[in-house]
C-alpha atoms as a PDB file:
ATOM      1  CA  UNK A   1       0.000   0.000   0.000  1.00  0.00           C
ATOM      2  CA  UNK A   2       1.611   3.530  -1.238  1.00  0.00           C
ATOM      3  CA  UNK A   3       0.391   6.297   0.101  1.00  0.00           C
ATOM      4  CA  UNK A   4       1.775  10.039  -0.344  1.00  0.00           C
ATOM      5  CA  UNK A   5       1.309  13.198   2.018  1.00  0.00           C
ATOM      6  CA  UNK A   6       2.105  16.362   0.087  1.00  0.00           C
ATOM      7  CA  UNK A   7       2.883  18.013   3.440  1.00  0.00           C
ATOM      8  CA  UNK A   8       5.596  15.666   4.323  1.00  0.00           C
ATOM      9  CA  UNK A   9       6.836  15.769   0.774  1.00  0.00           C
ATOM     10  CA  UNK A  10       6.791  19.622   0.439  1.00  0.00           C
ATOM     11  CA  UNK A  11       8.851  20.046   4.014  1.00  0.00           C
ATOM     12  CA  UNK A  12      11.411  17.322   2.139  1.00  0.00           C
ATOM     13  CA  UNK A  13      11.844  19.227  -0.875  1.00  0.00           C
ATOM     14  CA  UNK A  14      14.004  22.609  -1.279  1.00  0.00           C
ATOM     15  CA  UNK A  15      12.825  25.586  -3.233  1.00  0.00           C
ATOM     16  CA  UNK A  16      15.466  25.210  -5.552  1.00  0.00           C
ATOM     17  CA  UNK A  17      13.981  21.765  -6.762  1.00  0.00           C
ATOM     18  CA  UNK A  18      11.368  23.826  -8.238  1.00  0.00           C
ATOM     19  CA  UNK A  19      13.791  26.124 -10.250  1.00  0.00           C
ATOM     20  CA  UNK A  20      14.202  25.432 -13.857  1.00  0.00           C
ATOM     21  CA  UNK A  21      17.698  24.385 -14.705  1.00  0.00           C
ATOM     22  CA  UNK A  22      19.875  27.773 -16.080  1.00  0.00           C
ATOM     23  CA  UNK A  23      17.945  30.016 -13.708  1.00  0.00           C
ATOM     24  CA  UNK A  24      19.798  31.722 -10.423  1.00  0.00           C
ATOM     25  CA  UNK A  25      19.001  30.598  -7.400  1.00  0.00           C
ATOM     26  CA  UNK A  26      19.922  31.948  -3.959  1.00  0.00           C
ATOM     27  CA  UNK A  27      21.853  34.242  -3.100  1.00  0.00           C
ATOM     28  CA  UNK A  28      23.409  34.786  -6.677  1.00  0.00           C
ATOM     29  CA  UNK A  29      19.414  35.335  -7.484  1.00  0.00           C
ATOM     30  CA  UNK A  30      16.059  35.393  -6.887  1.00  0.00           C
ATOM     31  CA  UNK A  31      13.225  32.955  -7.793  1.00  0.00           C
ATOM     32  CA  UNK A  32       9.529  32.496  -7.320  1.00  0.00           C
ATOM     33  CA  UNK A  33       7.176  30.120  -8.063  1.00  0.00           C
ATOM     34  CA  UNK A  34       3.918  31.008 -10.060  1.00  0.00           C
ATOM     35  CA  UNK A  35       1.437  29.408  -8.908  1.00  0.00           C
ATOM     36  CA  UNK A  36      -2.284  30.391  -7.564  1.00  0.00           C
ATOM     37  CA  UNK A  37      -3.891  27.134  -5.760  1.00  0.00           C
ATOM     38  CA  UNK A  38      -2.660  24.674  -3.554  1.00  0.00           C
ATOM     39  CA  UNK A  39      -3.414  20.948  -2.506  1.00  0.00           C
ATOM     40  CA  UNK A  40      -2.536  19.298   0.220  1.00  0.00           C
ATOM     41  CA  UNK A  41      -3.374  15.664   0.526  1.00  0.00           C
ATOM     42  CA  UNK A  42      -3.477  13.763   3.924  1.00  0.00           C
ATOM     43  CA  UNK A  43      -3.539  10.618   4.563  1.00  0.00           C
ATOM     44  CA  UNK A  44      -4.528   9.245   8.513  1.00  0.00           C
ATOM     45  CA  UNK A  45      -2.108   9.032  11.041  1.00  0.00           C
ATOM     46  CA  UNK A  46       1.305   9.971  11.909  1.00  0.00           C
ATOM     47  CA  UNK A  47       0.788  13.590  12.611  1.00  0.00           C
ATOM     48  CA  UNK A  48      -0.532  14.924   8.652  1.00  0.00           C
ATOM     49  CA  UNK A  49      -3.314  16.711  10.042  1.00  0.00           C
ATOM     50  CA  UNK A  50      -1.373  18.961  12.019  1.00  0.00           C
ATOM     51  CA  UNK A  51       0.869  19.442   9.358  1.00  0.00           C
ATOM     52  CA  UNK A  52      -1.464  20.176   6.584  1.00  0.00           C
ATOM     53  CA  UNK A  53      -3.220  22.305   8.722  1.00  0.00           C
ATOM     54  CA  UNK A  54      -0.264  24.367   9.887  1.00  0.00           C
ATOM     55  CA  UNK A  55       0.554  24.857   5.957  1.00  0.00           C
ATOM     56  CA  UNK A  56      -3.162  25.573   5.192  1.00  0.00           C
ATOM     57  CA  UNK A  57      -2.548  28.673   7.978  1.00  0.00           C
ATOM     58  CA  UNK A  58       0.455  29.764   6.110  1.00  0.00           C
ATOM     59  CA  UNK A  59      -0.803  29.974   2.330  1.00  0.00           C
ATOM     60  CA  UNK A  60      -3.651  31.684   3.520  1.00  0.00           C
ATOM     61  CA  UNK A  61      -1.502  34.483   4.457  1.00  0.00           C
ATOM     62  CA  UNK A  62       0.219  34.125   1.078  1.00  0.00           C
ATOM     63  CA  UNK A  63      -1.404  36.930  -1.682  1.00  0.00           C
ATOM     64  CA  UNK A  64      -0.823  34.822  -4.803  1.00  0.00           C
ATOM     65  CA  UNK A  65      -2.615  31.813  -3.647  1.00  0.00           C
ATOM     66  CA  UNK A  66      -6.022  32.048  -4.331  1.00  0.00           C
ATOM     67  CA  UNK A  67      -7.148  28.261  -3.996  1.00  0.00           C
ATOM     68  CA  UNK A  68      -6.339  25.786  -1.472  1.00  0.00           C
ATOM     69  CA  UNK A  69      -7.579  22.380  -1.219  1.00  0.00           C
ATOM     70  CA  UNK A  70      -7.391  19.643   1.247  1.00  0.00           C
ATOM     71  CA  UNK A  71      -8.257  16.039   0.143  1.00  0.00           C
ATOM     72  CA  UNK A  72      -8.194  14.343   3.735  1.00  0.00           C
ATOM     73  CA  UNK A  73      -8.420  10.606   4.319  1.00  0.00           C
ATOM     74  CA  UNK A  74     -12.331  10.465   5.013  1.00  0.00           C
ATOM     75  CA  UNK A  75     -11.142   8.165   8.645  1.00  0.00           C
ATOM     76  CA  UNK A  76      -9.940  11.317   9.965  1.00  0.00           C
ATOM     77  CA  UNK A  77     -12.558  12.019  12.944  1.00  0.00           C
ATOM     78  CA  UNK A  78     -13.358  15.208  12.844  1.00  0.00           C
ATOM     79  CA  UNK A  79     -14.698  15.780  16.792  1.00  0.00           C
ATOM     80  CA  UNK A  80     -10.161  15.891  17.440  1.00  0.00           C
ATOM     81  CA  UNK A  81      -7.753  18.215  16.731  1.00  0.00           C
ATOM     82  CA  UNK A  82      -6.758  19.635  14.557  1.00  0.00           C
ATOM     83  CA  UNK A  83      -9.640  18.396  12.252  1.00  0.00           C
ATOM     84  CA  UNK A  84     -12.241  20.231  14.516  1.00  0.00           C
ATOM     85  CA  UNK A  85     -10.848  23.504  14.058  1.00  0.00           C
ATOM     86  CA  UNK A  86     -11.101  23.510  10.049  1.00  0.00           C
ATOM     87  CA  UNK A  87     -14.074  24.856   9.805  1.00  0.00           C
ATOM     88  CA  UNK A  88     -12.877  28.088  12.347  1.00  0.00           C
ATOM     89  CA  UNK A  89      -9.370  28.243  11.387  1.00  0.00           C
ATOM     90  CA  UNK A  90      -9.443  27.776   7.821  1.00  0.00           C
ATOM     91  CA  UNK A  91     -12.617  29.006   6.209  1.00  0.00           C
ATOM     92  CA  UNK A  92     -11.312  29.611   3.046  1.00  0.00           C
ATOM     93  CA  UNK A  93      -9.813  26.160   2.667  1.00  0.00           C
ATOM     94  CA  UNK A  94     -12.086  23.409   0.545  1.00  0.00           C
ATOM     95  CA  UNK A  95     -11.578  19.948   2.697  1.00  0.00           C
ATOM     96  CA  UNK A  96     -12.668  17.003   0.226  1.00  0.00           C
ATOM     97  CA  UNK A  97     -12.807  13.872   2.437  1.00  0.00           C
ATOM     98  CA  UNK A  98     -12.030  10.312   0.645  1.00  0.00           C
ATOM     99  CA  UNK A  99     -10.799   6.943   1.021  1.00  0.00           C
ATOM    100  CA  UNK A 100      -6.826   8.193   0.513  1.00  0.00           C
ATOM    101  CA  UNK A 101      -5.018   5.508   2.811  1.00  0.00           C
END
């Protein structure tokens, strides 16, 4: 069984993974990513609701993301935390529950 949780992947990755090759990066130069909407996908267990809902907080306050979307394993019980603070916390966010794991 493979299962994938963007969160975890995105704190793995560095920016510069996303640079296309013959562009500066760092401190030589500056990059940014275009890109409006966001998904994060969480699977149950191990801490991903925290963490997608920590990174859900932080791309709201981010101007050129307009979208963002969290597909949530549907046997994530929504009476705990963090799940029961979605609705508060992140209005803006669309949660789509299904079977992810």
């Amino acid at each position: 069984k493979f299962t994938v949780c963007v969160a975890t992947l995105l704190s793995a990755f560095s920016a510069s993974a996303f640079v296309p090759a013959g562009r500066p990066f760092g401190r030589s130069g500056t990059t940014s990513l275009d890109m409006s909407a966001a998904l994060i996908v969480q699977n149950k267990g191990g801490g991903h609701g925290e963490l997608g809902y920590q990174l859900a907080k932080n791309l709201m306050n981010n101007e050129k993301i307009t979208s963002i979307t969290i597909l949530q394993d549907d046997a994530c019980n929504d009476a705990k935390e963090p799940f029961k603070s979605y609705e508060a916390d992140l209005p803006d966010v669309n949660v789509i529950k299904a079977p992810v794991g």
